[in-house]
PDB file of N, CA and C in Angstrom:
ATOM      1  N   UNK A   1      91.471  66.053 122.334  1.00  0.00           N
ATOM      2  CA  UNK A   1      92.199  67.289 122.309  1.00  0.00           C
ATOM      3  C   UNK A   1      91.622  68.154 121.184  1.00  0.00           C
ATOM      4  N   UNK A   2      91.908  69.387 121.174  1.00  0.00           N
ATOM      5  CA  UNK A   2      91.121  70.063 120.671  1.00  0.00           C
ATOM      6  C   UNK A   2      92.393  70.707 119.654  1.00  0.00           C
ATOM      7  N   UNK A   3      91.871  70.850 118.623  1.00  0.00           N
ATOM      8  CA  UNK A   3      92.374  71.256 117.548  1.00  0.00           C
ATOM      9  C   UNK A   3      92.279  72.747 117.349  1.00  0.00           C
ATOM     10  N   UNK A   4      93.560  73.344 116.940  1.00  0.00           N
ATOM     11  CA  UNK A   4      93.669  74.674 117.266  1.00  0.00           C
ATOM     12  C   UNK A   4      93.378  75.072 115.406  1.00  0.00           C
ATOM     13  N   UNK A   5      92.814  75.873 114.392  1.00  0.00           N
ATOM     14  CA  UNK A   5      92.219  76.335 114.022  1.00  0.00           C
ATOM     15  C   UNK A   5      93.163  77.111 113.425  1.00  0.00           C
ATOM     16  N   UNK A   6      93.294  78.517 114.641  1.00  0.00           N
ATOM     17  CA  UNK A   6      93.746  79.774 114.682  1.00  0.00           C
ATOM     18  C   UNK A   6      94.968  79.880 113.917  1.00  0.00           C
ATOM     19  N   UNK A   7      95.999  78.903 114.322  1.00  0.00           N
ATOM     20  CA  UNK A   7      97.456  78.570 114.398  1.00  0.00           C
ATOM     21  C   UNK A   7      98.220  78.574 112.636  1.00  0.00           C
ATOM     22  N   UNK A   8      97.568  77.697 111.592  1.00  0.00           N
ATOM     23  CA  UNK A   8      97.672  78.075 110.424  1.00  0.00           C
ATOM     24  C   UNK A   8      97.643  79.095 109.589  1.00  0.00           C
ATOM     25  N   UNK A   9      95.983  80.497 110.190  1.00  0.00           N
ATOM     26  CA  UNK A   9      96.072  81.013 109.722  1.00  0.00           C
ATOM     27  C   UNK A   9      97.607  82.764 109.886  1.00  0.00           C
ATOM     28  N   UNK A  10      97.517  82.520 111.457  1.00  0.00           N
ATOM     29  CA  UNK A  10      98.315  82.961 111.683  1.00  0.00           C
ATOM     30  C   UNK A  10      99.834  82.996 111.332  1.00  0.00           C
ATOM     31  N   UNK A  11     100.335  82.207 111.075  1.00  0.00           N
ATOM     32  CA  UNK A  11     101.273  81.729 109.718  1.00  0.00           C
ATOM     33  C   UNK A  11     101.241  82.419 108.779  1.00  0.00           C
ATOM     34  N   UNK A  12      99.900  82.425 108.130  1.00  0.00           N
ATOM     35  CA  UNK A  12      99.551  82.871 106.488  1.00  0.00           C
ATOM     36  C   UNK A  12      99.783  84.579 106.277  1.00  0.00           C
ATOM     37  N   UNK A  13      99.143  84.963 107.460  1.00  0.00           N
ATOM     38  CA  UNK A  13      99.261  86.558 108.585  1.00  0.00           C
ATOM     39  C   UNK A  13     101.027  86.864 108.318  1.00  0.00           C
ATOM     40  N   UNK A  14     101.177  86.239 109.146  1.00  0.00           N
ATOM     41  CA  UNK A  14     102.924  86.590 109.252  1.00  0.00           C
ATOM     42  C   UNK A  14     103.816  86.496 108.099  1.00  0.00           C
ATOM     43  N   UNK A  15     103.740  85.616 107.154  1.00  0.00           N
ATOM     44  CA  UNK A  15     104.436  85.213 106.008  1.00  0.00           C
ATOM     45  C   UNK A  15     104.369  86.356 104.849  1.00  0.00           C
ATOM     46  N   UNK A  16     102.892  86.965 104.931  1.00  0.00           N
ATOM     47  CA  UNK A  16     102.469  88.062 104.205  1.00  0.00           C
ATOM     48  C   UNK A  16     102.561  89.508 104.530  1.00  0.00           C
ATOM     49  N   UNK A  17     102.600  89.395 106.320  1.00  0.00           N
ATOM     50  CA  UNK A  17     103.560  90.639 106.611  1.00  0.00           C
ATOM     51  C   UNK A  17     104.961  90.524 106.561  1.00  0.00           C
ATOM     52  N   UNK A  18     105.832  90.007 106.382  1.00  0.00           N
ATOM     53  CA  UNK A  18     107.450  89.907 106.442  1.00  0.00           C
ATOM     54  C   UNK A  18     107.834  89.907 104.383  1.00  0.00           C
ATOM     55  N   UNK A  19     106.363  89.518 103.650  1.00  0.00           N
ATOM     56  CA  UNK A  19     106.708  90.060 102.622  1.00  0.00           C
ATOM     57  C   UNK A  19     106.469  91.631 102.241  1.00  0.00           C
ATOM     58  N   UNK A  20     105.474  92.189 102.947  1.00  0.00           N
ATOM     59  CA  UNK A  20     105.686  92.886 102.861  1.00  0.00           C
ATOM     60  C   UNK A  20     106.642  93.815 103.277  1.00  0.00           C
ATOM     61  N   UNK A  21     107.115  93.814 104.659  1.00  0.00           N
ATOM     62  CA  UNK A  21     108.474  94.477 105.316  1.00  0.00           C
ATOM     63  C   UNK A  21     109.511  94.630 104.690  1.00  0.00           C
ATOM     64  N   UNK A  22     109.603  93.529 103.495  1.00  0.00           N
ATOM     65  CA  UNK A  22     110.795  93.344 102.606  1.00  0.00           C
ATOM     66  C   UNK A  22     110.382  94.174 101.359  1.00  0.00           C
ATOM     67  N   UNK A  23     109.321  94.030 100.708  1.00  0.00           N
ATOM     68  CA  UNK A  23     109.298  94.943  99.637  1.00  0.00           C
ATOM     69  C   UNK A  23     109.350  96.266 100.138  1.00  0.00           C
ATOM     70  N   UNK A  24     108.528  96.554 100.795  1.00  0.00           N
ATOM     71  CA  UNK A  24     108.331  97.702 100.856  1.00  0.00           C
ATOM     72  C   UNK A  24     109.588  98.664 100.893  1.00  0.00           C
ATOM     73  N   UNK A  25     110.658  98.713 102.041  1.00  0.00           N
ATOM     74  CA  UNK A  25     111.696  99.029 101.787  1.00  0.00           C
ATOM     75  C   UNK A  25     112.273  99.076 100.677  1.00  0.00           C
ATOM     76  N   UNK A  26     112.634  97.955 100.160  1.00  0.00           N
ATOM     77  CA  UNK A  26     113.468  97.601  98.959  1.00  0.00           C
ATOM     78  C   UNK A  26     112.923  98.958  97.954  1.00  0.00           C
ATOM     79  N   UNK A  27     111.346  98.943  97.867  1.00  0.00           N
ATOM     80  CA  UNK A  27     110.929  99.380  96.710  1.00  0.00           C
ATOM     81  C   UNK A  27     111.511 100.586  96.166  1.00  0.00           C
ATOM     82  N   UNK A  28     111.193 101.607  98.107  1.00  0.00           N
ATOM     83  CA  UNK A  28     111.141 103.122  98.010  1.00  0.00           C
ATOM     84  C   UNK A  28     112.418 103.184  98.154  1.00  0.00           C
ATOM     85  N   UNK A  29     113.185 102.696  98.945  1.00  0.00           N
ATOM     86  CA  UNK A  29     114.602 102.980  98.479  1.00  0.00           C
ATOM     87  C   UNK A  29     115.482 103.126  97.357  1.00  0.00           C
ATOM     88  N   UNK A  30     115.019 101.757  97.120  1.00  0.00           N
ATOM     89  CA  UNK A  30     115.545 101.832  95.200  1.00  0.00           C
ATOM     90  C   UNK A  30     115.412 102.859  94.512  1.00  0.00           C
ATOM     91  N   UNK A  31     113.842 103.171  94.120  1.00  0.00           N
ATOM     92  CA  UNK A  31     113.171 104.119  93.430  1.00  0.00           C
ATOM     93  C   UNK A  31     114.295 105.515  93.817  1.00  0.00           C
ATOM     94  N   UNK A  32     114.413 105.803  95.052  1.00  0.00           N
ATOM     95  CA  UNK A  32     115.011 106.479  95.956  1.00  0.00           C
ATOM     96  C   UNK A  32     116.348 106.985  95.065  1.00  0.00           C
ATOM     97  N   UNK A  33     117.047 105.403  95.132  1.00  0.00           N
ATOM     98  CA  UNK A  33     118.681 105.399  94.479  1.00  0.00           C
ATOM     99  C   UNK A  33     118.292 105.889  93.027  1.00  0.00           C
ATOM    100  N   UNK A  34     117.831 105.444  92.572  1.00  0.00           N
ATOM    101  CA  UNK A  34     117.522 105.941  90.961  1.00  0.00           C
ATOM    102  C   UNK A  34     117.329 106.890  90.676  1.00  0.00           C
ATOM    103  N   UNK A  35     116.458 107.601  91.231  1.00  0.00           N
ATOM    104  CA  UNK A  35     116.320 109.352  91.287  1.00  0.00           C
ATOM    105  C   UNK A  35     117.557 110.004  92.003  1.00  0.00           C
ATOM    106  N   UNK A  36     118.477 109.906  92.858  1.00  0.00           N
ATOM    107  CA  UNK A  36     119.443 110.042  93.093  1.00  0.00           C
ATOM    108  C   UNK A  36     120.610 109.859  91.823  1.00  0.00           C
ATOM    109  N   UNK A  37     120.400 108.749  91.569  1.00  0.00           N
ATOM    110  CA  UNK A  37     121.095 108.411  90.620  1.00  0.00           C
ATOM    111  C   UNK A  37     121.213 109.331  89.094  1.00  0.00           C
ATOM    112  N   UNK A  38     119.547 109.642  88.712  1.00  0.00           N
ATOM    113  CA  UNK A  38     119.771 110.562  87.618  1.00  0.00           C
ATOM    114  C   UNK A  38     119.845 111.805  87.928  1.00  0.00           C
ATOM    115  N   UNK A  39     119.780 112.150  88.888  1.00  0.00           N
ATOM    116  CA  UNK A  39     119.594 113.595  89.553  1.00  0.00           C
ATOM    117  C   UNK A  39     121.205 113.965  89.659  1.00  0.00           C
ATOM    118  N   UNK A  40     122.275 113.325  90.029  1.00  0.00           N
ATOM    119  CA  UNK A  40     123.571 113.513  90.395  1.00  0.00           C
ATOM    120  C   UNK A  40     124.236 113.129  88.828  1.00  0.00           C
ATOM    121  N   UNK A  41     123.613 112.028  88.370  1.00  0.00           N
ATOM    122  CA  UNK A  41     124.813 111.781  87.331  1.00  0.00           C
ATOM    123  C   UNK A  41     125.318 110.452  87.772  1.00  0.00           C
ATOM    124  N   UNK A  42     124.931 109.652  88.449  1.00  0.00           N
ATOM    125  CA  UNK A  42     126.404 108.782  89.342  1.00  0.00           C
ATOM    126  C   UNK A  42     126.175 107.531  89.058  1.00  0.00           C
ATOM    127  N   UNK A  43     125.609 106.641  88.227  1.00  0.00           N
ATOM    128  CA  UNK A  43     125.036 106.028  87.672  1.00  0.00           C
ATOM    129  C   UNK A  43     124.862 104.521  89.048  1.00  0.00           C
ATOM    130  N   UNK A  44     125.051 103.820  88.998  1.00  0.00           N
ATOM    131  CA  UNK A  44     124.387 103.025  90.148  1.00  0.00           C
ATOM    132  C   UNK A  44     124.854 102.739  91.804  1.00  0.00           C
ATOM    133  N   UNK A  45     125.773 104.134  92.143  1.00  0.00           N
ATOM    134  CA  UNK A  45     126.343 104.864  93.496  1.00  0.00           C
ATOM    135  C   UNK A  45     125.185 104.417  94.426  1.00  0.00           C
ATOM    136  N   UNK A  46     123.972 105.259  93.857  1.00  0.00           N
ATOM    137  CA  UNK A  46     122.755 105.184  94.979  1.00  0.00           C
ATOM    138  C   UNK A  46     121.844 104.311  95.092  1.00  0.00           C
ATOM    139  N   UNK A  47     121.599 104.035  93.823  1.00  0.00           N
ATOM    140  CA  UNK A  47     120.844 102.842  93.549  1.00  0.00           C
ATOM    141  C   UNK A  47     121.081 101.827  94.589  1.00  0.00           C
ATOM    142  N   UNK A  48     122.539 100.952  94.664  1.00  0.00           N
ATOM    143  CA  UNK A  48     123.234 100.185  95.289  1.00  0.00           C
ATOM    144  C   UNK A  48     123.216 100.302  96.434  1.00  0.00           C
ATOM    145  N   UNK A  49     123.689 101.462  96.968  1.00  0.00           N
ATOM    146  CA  UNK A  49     123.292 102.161  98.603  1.00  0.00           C
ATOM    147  C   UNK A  49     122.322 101.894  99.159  1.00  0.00           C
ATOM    148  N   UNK A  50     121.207 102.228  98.295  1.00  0.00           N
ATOM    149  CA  UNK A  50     119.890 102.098  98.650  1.00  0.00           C
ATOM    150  C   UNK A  50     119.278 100.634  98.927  1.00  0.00           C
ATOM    151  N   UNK A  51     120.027  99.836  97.889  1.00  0.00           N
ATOM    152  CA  UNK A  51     119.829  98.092  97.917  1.00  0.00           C
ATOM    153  C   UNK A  51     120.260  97.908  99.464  1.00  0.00           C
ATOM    154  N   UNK A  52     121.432  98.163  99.242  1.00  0.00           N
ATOM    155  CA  UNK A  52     122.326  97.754 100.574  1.00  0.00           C
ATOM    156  C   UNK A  52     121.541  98.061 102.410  1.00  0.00           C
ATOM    157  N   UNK A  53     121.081  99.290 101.928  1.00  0.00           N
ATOM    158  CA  UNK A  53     120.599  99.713 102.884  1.00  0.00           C
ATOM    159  C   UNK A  53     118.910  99.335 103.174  1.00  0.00           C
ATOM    160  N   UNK A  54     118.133  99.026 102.721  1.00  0.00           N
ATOM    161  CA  UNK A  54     116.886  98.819 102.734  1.00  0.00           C
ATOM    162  C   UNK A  54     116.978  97.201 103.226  1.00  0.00           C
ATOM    163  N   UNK A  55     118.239  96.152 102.448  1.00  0.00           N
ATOM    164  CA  UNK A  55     118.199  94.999 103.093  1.00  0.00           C
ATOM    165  C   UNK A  55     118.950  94.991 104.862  1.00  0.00           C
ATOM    166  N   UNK A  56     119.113  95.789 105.110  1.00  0.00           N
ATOM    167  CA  UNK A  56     119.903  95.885 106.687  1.00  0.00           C
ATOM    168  C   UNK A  56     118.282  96.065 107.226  1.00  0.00           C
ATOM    169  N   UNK A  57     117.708  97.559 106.860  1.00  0.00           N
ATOM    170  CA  UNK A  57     116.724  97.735 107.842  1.00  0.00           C
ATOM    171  C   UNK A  57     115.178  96.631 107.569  1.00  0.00           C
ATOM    172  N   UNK A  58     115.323  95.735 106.314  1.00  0.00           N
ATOM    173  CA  UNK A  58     114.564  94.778 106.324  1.00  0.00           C
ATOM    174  C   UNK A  58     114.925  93.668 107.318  1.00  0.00           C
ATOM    175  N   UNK A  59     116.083  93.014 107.252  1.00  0.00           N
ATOM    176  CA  UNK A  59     116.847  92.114 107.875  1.00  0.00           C
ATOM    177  C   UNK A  59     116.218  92.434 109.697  1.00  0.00           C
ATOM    178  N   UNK A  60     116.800  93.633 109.872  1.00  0.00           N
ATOM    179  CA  UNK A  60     116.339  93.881 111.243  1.00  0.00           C
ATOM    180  C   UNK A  60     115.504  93.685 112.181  1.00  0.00           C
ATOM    181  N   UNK A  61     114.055  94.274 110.969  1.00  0.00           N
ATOM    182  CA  UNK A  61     112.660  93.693 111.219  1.00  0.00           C
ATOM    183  C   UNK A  61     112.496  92.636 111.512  1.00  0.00           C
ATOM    184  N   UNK A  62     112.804  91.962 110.229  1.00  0.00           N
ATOM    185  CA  UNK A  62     112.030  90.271 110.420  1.00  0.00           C
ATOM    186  C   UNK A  62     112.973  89.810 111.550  1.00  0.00           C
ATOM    187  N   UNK A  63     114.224  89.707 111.823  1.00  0.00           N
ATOM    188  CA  UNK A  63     114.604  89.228 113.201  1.00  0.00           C
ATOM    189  C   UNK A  63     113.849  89.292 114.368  1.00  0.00           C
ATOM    190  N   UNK A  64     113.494  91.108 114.446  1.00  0.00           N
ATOM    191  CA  UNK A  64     112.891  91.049 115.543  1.00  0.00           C
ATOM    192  C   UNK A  64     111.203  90.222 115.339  1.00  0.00           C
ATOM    193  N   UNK A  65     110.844  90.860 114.324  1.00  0.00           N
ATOM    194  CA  UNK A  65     108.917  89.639 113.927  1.00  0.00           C
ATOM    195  C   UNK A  65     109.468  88.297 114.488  1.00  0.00           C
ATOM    196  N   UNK A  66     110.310  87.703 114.100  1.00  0.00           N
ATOM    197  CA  UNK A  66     110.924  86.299 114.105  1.00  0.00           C
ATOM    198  C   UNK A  66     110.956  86.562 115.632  1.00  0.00           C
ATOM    199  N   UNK A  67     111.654  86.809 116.502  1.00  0.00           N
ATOM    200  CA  UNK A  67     111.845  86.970 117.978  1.00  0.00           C
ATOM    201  C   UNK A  67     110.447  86.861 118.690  1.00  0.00           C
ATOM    202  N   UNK A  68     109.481  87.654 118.022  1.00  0.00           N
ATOM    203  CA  UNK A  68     108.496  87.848 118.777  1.00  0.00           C
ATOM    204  C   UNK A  68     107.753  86.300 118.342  1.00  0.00           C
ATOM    205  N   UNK A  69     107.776  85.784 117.322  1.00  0.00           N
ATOM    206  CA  UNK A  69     106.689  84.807 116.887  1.00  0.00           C
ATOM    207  C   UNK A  69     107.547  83.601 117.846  1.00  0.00           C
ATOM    208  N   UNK A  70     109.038  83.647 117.925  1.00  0.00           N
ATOM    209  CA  UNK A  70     109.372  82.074 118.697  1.00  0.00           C
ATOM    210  C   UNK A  70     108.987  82.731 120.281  1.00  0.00           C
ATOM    211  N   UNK A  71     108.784  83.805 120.823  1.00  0.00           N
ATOM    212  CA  UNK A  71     108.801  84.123 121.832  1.00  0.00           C
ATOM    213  C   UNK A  71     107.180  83.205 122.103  1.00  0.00           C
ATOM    214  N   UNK A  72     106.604  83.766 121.659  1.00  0.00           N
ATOM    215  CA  UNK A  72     105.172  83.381 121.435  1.00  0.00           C
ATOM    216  C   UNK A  72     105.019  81.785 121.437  1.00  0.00           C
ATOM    217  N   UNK A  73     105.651  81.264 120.651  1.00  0.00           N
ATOM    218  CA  UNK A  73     105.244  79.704 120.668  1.00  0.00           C
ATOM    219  C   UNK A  73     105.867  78.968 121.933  1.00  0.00           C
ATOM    220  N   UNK A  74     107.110  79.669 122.324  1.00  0.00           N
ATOM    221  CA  UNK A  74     107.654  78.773 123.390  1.00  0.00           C
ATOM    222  C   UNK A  74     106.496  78.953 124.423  1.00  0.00           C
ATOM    223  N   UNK A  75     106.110  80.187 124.630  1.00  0.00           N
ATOM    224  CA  UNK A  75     105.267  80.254 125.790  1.00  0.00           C
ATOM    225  C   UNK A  75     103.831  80.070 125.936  1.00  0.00           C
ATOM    226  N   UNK A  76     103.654  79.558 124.269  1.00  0.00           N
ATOM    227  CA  UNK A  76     102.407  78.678 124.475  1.00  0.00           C
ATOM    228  C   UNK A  76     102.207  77.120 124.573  1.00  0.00           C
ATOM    229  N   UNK A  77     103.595  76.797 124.447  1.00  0.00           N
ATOM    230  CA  UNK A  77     103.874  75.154 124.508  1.00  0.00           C
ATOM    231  C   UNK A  77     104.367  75.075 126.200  1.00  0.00           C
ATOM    232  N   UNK A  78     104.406  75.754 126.375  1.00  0.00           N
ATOM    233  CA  UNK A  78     104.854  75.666 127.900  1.00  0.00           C
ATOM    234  C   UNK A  78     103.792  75.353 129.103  1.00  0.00           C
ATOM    235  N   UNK A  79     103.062  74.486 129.795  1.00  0.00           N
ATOM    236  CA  UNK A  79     101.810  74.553 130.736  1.00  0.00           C
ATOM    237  C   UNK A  79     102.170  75.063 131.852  1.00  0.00           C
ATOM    238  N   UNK A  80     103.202  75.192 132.222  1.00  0.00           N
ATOM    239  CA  UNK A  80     103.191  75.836 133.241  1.00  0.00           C
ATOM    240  C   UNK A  80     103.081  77.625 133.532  1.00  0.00           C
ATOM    241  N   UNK A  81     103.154  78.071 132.230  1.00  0.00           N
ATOM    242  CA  UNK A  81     102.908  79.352 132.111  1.00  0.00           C
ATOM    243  C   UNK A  81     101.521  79.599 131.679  1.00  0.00           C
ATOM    244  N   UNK A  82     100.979  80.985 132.277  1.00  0.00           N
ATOM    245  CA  UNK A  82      99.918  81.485 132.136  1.00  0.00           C
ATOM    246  C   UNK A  82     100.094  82.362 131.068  1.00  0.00           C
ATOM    247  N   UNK A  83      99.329  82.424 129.856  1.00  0.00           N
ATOM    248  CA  UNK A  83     100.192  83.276 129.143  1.00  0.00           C
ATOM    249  C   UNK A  83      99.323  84.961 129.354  1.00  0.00           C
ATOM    250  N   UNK A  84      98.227  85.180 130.042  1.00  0.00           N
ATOM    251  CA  UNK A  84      97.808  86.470 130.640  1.00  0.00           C
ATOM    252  C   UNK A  84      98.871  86.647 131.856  1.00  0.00           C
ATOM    253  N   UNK A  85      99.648  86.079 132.192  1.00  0.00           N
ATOM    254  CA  UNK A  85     100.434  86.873 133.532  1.00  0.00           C
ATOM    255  C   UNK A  85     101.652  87.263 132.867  1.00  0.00           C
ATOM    256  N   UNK A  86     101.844  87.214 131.238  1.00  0.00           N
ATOM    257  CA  UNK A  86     103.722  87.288 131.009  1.00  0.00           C
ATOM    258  C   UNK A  86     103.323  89.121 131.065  1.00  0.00           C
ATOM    259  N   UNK A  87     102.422  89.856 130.754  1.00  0.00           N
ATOM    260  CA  UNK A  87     102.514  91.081 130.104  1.00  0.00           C
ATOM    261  C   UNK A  87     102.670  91.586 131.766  1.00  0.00           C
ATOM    262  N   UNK A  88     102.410  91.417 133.347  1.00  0.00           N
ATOM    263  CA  UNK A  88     102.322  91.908 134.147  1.00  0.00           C
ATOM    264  C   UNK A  88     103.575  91.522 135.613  1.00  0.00           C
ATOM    265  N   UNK A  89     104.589  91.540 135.419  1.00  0.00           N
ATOM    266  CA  UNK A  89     105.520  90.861 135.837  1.00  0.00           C
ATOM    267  C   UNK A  89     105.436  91.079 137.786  1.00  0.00           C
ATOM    268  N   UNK A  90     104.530  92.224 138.031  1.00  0.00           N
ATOM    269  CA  UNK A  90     104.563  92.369 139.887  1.00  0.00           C
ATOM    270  C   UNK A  90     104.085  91.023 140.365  1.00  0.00           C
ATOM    271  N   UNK A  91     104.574  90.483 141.574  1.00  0.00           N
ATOM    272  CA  UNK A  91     103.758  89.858 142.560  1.00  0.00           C
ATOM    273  C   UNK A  91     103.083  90.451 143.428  1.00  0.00           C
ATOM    274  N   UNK A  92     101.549  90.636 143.085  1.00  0.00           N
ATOM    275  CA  UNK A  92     100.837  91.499 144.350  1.00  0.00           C
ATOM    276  C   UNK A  92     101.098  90.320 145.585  1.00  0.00           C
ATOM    277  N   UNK A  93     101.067  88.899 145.609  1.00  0.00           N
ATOM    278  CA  UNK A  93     100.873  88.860 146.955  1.00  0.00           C
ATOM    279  C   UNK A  93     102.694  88.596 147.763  1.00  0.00           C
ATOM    280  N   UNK A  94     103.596  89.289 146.673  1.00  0.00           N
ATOM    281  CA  UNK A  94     104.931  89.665 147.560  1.00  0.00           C
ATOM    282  C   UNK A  94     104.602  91.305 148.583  1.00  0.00           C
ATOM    283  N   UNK A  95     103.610  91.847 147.424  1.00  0.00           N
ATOM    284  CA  UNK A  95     103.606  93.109 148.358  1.00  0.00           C
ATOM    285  C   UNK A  95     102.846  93.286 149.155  1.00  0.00           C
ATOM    286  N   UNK A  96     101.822  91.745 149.334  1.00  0.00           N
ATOM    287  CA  UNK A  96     101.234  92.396 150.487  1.00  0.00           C
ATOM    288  C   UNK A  96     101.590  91.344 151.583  1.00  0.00           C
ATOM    289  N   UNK A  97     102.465  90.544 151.418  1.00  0.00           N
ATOM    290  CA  UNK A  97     103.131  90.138 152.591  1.00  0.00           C
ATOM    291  C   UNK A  97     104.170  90.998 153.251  1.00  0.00           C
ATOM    292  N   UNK A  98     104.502  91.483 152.432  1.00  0.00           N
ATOM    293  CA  UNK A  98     105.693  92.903 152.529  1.00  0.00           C
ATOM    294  C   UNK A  98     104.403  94.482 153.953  1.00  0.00           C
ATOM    295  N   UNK A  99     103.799  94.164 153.247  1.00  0.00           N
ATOM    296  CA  UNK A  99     103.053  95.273 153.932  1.00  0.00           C
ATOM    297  C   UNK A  99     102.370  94.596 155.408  1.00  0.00           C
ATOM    298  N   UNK A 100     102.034  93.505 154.924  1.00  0.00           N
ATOM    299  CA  UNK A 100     101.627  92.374 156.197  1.00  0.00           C
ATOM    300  C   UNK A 100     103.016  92.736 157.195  1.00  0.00           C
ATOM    301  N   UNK A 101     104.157  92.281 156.722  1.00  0.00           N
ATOM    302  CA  UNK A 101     105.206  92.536 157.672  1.00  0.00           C
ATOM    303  C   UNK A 101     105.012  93.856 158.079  1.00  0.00           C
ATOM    304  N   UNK A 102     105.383  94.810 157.333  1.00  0.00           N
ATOM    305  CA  UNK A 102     105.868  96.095 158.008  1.00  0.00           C
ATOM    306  C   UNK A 102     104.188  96.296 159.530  1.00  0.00           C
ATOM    307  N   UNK A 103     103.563  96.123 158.672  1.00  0.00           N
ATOM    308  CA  UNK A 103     102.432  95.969 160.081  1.00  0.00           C
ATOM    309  C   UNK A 103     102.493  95.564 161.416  1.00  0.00           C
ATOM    310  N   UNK A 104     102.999  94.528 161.102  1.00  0.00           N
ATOM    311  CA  UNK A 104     103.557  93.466 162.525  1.00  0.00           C
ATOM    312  C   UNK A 104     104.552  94.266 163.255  1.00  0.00           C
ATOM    313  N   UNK A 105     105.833  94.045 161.893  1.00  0.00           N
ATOM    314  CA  UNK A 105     106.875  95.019 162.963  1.00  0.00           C
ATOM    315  C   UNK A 105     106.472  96.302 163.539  1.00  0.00           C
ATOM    316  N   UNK A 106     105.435  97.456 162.777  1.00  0.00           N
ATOM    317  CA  UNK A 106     104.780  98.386 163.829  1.00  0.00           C
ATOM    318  C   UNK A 106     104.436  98.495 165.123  1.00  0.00           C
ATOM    319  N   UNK A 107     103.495  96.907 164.821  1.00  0.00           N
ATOM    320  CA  UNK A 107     102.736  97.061 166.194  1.00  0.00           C
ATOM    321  C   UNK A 107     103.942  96.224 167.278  1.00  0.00           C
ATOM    322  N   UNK A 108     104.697  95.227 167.208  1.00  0.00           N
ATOM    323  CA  UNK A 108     105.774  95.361 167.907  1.00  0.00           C
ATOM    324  C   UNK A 108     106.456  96.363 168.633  1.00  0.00           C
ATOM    325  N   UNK A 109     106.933  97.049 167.592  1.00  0.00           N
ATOM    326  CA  UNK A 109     107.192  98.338 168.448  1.00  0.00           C
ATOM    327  C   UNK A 109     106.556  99.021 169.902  1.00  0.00           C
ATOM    328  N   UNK A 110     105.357  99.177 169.206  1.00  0.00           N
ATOM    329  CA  UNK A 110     104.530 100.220 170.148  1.00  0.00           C
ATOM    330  C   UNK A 110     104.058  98.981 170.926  1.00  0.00           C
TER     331      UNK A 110
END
């Protein structure tokens, strides 16, 4: 069996984007509340807001990153799935039995 390579680094990929997703928010928001903060007078009103709020729309993210990465593994542990057919969900050969029929029933007719 062949040893997959790829799979670790991809890990290393993801771990380092979801840190970033998290700072990043956090950062500019904060910064955000603080200048709010001395700008109004209100001493840690916005600041806090800004905490509060940067961890919701962080939280959000990584759920969904997280969604997509178990989406991903189930359907590569799976053999019975092709994983080039998940992005294209038609059955061409439903539609062309579909069209096969309507043919038949035509020439029936006439």
């Amino acid at each position: 069996m062949q040893k997959n390579t790829e799979h670790p680094w991809k890990l290393v990929s993801f771990a380092l984007e979801l840190g970033f997703l998290i700072t990043i928010p956090l950062l500019a928001l904060a910064l955000a509340g603080r200048f709010l903060d001395a700008t109004l007078k209100s001493s840690p009103l916005f600041f806090l807001l800004a905490v509060i709020l940067s961890i919701v729309i962080s939280s959000s993210i990584v759920v969904k990153k997280v969604g997509v990465l178990i989406g991903e593994e189930e359907n590569r542990d799976r053999p019975d799935v092709d994983p080039s057919s998940l992005g294209d969900t038609r059955d061409d050969n439903y539609a062309r039995d579909d069209t096969q029929k309507s043919k038949d029933e035509t020439q029936n007719i006439l």
